[in-house]
C-alpha atoms as a PDB file:
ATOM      1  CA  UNK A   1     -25.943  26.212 -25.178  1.00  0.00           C
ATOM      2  CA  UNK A   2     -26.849  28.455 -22.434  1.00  0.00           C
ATOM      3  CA  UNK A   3     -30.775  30.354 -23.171  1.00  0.00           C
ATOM      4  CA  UNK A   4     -31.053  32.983 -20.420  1.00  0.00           C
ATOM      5  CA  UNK A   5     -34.742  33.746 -20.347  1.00  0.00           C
ATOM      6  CA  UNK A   6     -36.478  35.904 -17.664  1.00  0.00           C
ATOM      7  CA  UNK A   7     -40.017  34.667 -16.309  1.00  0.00           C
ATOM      8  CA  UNK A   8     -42.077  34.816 -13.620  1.00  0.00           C
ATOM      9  CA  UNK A   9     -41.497  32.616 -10.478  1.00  0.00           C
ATOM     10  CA  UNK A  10     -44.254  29.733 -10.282  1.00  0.00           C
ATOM     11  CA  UNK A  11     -47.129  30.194  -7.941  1.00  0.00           C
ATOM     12  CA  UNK A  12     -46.352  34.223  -7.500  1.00  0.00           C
ATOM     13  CA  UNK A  13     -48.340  36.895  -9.289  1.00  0.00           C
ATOM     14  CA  UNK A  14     -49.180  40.233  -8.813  1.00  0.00           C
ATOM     15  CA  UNK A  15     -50.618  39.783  -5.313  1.00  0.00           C
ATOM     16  CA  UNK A  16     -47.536  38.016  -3.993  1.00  0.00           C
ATOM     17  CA  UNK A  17     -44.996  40.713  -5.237  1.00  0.00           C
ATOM     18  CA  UNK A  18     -44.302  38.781  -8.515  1.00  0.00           C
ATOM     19  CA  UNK A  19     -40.840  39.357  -9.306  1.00  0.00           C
ATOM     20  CA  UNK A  20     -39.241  38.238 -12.702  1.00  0.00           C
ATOM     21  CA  UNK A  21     -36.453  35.278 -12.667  1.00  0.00           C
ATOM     22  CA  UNK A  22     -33.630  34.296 -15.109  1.00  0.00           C
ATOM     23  CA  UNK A  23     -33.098  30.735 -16.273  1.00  0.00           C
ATOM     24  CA  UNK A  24     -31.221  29.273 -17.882  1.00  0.00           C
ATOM     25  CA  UNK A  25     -31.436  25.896 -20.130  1.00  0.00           C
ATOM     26  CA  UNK A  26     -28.153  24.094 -21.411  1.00  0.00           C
ATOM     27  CA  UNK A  27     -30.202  22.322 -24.942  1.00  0.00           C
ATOM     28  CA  UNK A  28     -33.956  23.754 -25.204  1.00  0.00           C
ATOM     29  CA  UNK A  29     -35.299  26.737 -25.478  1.00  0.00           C
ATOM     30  CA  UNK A  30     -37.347  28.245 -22.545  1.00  0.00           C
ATOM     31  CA  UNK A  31     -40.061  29.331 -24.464  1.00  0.00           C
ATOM     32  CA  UNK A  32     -40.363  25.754 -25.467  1.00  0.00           C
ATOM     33  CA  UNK A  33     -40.405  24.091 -22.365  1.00  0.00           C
ATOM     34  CA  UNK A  34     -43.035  26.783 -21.550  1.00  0.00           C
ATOM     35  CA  UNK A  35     -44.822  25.583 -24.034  1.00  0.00           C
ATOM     36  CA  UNK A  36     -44.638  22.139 -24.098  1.00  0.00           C
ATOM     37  CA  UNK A  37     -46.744  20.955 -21.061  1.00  0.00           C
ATOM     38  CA  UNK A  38     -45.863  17.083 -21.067  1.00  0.00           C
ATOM     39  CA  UNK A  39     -42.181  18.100 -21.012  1.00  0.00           C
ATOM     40  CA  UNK A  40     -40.127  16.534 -17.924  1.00  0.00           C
ATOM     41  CA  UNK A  41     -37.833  19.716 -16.572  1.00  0.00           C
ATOM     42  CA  UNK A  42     -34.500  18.899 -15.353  1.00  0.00           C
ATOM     43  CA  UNK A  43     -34.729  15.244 -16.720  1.00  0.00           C
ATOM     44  CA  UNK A  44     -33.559  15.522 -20.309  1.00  0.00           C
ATOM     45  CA  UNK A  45     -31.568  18.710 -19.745  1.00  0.00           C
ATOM     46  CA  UNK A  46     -30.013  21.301 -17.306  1.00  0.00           C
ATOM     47  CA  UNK A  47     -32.469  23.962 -16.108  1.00  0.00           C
ATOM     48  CA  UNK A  48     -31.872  25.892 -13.516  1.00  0.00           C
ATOM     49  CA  UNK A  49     -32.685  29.779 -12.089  1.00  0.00           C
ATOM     50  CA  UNK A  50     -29.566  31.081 -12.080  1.00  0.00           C
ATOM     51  CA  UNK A  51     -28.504  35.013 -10.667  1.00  0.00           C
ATOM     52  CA  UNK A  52     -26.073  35.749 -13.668  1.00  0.00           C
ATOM     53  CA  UNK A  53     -24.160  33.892 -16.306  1.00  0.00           C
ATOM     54  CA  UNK A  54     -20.650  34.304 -17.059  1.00  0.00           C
ATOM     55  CA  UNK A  55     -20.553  33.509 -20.828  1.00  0.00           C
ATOM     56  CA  UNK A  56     -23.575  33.957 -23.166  1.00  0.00           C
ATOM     57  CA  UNK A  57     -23.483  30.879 -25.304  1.00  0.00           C
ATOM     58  CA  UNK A  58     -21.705  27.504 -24.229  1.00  0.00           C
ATOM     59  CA  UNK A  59     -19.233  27.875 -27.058  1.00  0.00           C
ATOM     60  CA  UNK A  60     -17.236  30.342 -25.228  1.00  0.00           C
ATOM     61  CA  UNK A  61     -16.435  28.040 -22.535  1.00  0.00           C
ATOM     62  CA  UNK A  62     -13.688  26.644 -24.866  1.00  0.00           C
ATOM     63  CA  UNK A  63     -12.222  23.906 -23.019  1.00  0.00           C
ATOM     64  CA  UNK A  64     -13.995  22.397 -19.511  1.00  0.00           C
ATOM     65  CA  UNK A  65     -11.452  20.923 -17.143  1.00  0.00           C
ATOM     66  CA  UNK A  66     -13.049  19.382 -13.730  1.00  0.00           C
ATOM     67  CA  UNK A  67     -11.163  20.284 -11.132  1.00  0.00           C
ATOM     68  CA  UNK A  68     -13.134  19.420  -7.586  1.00  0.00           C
ATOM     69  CA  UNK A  69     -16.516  17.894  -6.892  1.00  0.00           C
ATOM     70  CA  UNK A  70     -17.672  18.074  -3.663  1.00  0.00           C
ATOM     71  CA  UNK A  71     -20.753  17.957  -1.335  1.00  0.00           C
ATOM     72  CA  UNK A  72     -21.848  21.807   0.030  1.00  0.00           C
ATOM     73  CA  UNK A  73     -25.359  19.970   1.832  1.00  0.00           C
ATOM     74  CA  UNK A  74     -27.431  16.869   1.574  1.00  0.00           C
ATOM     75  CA  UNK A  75     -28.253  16.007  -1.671  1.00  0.00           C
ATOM     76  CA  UNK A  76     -26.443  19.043  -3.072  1.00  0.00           C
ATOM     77  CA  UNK A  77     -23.174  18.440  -4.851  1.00  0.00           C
ATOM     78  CA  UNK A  78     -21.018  21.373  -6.146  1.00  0.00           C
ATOM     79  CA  UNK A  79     -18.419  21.105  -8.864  1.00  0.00           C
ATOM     80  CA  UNK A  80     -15.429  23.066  -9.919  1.00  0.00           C
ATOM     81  CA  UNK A  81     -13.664  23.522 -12.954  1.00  0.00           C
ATOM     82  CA  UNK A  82     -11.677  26.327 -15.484  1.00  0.00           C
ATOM     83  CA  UNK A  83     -12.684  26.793 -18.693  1.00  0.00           C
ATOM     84  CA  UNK A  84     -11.076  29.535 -21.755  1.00  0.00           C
ATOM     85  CA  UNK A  85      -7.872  28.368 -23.995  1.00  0.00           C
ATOM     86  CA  UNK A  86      -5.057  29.523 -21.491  1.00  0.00           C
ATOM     87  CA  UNK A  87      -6.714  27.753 -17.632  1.00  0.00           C
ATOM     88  CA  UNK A  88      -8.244  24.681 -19.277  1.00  0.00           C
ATOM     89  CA  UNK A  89      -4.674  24.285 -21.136  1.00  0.00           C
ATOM     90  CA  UNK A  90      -2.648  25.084 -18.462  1.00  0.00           C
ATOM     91  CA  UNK A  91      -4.467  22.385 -16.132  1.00  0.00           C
ATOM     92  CA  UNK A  92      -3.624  20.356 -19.283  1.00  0.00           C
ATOM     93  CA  UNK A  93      -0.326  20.260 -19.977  1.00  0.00           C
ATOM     94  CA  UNK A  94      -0.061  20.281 -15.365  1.00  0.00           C
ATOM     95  CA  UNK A  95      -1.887  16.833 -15.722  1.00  0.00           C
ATOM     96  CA  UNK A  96      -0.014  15.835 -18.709  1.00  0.00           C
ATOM     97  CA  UNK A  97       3.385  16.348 -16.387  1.00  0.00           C
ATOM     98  CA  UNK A  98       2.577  14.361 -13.396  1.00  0.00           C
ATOM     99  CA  UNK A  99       1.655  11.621 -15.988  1.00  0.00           C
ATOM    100  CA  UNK A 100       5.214  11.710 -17.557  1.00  0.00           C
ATOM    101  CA  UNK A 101       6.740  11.664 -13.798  1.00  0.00           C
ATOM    102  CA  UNK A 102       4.477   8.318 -13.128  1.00  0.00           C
ATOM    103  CA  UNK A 103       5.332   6.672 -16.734  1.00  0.00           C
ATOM    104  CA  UNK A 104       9.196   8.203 -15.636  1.00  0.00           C
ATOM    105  CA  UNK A 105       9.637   5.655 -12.751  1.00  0.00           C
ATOM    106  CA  UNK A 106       7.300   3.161 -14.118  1.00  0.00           C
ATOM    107  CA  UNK A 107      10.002   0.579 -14.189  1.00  0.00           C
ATOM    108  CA  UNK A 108      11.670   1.080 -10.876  1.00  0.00           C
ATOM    109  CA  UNK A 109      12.614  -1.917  -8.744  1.00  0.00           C
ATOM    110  CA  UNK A 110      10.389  -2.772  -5.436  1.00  0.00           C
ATOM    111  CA  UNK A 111      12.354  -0.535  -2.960  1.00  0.00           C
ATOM    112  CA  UNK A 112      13.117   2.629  -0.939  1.00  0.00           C
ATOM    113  CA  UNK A 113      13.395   4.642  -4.335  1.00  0.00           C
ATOM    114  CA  UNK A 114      10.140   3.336  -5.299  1.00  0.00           C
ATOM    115  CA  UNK A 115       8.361   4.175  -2.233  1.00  0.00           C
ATOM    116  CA  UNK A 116       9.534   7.259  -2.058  1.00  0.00           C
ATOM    117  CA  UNK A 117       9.198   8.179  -5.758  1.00  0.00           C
ATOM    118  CA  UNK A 118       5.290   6.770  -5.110  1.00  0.00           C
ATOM    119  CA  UNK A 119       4.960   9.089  -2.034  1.00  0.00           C
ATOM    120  CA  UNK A 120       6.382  12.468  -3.701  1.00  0.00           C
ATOM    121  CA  UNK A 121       4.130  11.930  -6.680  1.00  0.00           C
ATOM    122  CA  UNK A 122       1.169  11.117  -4.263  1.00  0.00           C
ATOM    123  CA  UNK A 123       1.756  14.224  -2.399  1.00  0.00           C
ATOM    124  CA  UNK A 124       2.562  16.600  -5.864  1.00  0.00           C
ATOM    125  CA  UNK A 125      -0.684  15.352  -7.236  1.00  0.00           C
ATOM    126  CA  UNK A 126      -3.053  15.519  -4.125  1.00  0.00           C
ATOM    127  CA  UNK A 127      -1.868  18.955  -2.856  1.00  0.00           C
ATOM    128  CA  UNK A 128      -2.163  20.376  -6.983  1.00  0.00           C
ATOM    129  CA  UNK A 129      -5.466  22.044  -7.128  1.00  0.00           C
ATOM    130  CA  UNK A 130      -5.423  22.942 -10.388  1.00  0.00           C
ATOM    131  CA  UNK A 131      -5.115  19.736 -12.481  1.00  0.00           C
ATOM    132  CA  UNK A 132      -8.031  17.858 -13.895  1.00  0.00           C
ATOM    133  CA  UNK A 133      -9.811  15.807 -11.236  1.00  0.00           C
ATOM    134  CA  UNK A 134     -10.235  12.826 -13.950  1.00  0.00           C
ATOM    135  CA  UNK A 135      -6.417  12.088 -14.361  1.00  0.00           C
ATOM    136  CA  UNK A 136      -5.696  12.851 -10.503  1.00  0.00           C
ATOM    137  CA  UNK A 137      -8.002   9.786  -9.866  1.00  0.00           C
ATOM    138  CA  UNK A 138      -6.757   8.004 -12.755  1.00  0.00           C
ATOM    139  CA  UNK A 139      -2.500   8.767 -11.638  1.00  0.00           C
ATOM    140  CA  UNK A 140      -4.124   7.792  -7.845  1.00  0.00           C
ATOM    141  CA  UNK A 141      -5.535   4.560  -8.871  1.00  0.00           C
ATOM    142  CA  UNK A 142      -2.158   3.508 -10.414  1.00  0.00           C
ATOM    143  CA  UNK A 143      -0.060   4.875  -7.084  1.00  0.00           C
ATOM    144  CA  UNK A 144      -1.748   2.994  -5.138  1.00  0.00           C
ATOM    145  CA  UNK A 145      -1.824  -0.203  -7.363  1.00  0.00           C
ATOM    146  CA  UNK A 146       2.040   0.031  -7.616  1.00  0.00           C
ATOM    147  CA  UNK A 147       2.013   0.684  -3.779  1.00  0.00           C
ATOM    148  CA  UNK A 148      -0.189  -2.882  -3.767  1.00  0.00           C
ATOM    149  CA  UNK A 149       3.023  -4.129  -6.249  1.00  0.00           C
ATOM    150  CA  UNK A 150       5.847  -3.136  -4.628  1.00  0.00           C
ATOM    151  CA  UNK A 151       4.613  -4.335  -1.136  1.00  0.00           C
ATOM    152  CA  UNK A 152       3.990  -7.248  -2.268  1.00  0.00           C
ATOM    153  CA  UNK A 153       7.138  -8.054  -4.366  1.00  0.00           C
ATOM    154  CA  UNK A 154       9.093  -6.947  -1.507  1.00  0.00           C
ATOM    155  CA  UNK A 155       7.350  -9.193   0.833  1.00  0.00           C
ATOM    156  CA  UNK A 156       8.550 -12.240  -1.445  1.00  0.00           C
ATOM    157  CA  UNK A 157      12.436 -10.407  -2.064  1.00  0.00           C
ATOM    158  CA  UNK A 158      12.758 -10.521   2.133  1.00  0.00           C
ATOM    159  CA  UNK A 159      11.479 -14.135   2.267  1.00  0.00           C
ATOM    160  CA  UNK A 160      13.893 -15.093  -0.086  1.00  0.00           C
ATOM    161  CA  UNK A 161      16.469 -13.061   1.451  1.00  0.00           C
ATOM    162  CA  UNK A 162      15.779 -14.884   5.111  1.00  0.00           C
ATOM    163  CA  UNK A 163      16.057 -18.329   3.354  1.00  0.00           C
ATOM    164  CA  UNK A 164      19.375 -17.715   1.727  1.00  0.00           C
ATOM    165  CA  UNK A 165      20.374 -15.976   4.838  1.00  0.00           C
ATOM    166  CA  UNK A 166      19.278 -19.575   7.201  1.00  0.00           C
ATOM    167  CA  UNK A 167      21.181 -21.245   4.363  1.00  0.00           C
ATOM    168  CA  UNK A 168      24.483 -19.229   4.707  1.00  0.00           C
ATOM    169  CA  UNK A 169      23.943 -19.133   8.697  1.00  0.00           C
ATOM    170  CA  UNK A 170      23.760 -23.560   8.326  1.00  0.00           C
ATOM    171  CA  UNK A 171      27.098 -23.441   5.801  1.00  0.00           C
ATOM    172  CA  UNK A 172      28.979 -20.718   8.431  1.00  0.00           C
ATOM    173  CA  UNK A 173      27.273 -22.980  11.632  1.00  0.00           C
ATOM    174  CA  UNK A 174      29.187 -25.985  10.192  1.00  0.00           C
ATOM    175  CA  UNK A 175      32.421 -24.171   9.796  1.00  0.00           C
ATOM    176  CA  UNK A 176      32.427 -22.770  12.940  1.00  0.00           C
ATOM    177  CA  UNK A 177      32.173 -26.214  14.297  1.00  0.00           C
ATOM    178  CA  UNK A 178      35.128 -27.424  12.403  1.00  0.00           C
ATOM    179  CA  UNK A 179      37.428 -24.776  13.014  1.00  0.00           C
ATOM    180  CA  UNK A 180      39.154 -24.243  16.087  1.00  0.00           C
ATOM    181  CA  UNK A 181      39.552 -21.596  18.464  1.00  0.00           C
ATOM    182  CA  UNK A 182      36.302 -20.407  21.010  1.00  0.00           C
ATOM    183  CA  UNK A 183      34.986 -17.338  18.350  1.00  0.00           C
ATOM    184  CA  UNK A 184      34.423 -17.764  14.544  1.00  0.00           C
ATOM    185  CA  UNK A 185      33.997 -14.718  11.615  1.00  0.00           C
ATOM    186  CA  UNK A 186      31.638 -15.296   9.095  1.00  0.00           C
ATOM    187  CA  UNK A 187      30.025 -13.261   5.676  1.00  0.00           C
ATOM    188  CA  UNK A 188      26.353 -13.885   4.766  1.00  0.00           C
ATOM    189  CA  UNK A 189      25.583 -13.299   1.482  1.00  0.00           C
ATOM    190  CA  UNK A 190      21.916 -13.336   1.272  1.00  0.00           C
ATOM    191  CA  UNK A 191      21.886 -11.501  -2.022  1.00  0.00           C
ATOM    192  CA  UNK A 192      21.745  -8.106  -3.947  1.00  0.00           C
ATOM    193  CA  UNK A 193      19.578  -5.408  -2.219  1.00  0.00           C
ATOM    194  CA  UNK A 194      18.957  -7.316   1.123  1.00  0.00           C
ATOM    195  CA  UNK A 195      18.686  -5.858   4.400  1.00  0.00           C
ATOM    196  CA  UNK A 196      22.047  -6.152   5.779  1.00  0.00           C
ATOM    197  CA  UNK A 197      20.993  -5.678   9.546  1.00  0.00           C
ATOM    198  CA  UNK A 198      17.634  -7.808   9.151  1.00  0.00           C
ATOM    199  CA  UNK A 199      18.755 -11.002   7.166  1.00  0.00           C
ATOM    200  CA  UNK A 200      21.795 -11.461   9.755  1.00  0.00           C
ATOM    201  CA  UNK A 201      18.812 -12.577  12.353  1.00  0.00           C
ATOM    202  CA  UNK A 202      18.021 -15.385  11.002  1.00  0.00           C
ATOM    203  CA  UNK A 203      21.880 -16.194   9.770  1.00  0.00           C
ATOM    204  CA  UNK A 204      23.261 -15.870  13.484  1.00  0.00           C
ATOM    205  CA  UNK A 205      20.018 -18.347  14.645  1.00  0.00           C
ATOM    206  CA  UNK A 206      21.320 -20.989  12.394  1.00  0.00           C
ATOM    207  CA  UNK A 207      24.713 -20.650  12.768  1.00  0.00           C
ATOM    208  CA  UNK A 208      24.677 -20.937  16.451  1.00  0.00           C
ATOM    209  CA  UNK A 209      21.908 -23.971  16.475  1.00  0.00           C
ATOM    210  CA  UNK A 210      24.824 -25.675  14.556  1.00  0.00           C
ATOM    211  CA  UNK A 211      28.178 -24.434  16.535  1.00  0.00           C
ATOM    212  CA  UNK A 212      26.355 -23.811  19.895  1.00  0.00           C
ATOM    213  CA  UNK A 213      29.699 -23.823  21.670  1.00  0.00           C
ATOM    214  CA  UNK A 214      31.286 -20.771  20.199  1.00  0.00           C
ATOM    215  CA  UNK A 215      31.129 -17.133  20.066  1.00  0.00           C
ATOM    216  CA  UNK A 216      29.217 -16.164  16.539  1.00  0.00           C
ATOM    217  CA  UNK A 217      30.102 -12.788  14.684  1.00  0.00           C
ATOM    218  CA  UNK A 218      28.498 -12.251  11.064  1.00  0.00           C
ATOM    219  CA  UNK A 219      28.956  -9.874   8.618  1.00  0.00           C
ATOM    220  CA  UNK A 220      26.376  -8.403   5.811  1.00  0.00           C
ATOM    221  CA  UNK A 221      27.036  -5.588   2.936  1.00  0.00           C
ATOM    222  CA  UNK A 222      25.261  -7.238   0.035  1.00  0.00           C
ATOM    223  CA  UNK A 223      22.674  -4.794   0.814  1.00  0.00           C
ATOM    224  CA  UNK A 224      25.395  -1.380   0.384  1.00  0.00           C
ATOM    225  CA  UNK A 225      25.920  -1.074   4.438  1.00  0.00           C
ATOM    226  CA  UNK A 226      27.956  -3.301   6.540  1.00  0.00           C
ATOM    227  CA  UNK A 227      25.809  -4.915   9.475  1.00  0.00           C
ATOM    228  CA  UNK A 228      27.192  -6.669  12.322  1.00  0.00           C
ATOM    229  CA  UNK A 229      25.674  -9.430  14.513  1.00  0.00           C
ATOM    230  CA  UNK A 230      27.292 -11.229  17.419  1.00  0.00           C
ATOM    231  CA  UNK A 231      26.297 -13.499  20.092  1.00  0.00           C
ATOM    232  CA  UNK A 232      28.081 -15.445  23.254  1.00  0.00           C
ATOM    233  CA  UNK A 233      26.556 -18.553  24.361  1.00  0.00           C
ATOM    234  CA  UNK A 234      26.389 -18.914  28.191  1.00  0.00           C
ATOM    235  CA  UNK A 235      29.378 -20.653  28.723  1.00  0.00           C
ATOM    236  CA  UNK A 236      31.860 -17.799  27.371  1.00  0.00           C
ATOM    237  CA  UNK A 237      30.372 -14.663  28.534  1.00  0.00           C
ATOM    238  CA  UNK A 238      32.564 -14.584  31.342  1.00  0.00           C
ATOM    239  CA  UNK A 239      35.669 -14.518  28.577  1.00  0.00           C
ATOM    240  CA  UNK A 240      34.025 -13.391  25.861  1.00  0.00           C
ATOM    241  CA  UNK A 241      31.420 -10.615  25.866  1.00  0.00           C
ATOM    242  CA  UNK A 242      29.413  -9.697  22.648  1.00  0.00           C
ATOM    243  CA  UNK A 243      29.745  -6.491  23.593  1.00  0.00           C
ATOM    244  CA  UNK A 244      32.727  -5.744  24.145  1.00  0.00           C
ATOM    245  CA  UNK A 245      33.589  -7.919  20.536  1.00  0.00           C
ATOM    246  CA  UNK A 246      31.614  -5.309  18.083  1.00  0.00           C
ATOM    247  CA  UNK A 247      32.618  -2.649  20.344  1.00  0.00           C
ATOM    248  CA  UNK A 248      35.936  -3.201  19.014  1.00  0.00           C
ATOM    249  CA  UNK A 249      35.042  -3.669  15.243  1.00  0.00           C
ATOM    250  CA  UNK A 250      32.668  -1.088  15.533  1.00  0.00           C
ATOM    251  CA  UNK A 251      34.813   1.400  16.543  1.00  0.00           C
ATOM    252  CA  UNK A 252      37.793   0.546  13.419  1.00  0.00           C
ATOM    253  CA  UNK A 253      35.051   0.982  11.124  1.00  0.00           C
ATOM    254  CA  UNK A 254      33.575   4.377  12.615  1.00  0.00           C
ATOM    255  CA  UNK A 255      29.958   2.637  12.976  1.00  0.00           C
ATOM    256  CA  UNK A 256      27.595   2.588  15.631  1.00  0.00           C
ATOM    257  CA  UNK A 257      25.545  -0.225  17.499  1.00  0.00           C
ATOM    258  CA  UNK A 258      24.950  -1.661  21.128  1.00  0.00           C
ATOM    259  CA  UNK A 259      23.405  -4.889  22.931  1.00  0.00           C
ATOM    260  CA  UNK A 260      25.179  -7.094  26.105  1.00  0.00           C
ATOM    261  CA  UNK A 261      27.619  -9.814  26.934  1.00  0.00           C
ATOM    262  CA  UNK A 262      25.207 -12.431  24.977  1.00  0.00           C
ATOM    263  CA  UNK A 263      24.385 -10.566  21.634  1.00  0.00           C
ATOM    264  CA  UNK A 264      25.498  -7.127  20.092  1.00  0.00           C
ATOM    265  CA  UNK A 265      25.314  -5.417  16.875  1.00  0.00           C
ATOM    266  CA  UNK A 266      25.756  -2.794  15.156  1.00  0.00           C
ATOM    267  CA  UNK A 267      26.396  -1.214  11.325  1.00  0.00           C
ATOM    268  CA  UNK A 268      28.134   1.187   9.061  1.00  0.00           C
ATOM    269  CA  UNK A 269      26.339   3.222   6.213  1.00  0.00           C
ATOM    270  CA  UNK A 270      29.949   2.168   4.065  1.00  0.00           C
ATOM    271  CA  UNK A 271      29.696  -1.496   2.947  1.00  0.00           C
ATOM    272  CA  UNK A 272      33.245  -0.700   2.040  1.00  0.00           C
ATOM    273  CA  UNK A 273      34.816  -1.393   5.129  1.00  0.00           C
ATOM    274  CA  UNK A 274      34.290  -5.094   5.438  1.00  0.00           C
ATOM    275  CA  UNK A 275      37.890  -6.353   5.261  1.00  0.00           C
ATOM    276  CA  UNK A 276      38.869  -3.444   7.962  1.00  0.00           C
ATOM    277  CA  UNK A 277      35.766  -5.008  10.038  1.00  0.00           C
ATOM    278  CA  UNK A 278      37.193  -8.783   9.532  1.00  0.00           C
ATOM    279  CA  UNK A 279      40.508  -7.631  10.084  1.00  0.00           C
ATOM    280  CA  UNK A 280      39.319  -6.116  13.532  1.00  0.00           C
ATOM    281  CA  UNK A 281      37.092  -8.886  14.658  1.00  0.00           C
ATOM    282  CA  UNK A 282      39.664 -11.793  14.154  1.00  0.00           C
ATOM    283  CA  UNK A 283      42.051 -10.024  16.415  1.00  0.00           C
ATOM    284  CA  UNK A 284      39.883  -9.960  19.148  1.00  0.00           C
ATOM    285  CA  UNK A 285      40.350  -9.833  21.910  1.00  0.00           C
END
């Protein structure tokens, strides 16, 4: 508890201008201390000369929340905090709420919705200055490990996404080569959640390593769009242009894209609209 005491400043007497002092000792008394020569000051307890105290005795502080701790000059470090029933339970129950939002999406998938739901809590919690600076480091620390996570676990969804997508681009290559005709019209299903535009990449490469000879258009909306990828080899892009081929589909579907006569592509935001897309791209030209 807080002892205010008023005493002379060391080394000053009446031929300096002695001038009288408060301070103030959280645990011993002052008079003590005074007392006690072989005592350490400031190693066993807080002593300090202090200008004015806001509370008498340390029992009227209630409740002490941290809020900030921060560096004001070298070796000085300043900290702070509320204190009384109503702040230090308001910063409370303010803590207590971002918690419940992190335990809330806890169990979210790798994702966009988990990224984002990670960067709106990151952003409540660091621009919130009055919640306790204990549990912002603590609701940090798990942000960022779920950020670590989801990274992570997404890196090893989009490799197995591009495998299954090689593996549907060597099935579609190999009925492209069977079927007859110059152009072929394939779906890749790479899975549940994919990238629709990125996992037709390394479909289309496969596909055309095994029908080389024909003009290639895939389709994706496993991942809720509907992507588009086309290429021409060499030898048809005077007949057949890429281009010109998801042009076509592209505009039946209302989506948007671009590229040249060897590869095009575009996509729609409505996976919906596959079988108007297939529809369109087998009645080309």
């Amino acid at each position: 508890m807080p002892r205010p005491s008023r005493r002379r400043s060391h080394g000053a007497g009446p031929e300096h201008g002695a001038s009288a002092v408060r301070v103030v000792s959280v645990g011993p008394k002052i008079d003590d201390l005074l007392s006690d020569k072989k005592t350490h000051w400031g190693t066993q307890s807080s002593i300090e000369f202090c200008g004015g105290t806001h509370v008498a005795n340390t029992k009227e502080i209630y409740k002490f929340v941290l809020l900030k701790e921060e560096g004001t000059a070298k070796g000085i470090r300043r900290i702070i905090a509320v204190t009384g029933p109503q702040a230090a339970v308001e910063a409370t129950l303010k803590a207590k709420s971002l918690s419940s939002d992190l335990d809330g999406f806890k169990g979210t998938p790798p994702g966009a919705d988990l990224d984002r739901y990670i960067g709106d809590l990151r952003s409540k919690v660091t621009q919130d200055g009055e919640v306790s600076l204990l549990i912002k480091t603590d609701i940090l620390k798990e942000l960022e490990s779920l950020k670590k996570g989801s990274l992570k676990v997404g890196k090893e969804q989009t490799k197995a996404f591009e495998t299954a997508a090689k593996a549907e681009g060597v099935r579609l290559g190999d009925e492209a080569a069977a079927a007859s005709g110059q152009t072929f019209v394939g779906v890749v299903h790479a899975g549940a959640g994919c990238d629709d535009g990125k996992i037709l990449t390394p479909a289309i490469e496969a596909a055309a390593k095994q029908c080389p000879e024909k003009a290639i258009m895939l389709f994706s909306n496993d991942g809720g769009k509907l992507a588009l990828l086309v290429v021409s080899p060499k030898a048809l892009q005077g007949t057949i242009s890429a281009k010109a081929w998801s042009t076509k589909v592209l505009d039946a579907i209302g989506g948007k894209g671009g590229g040249k006569d060897d590869k095009a592509q575009g996509q729609v935001p409505d996976g919906s609209k596959l079988d108007t897309a297939l529809e369109a791209a087998k009645s080309f030209p």
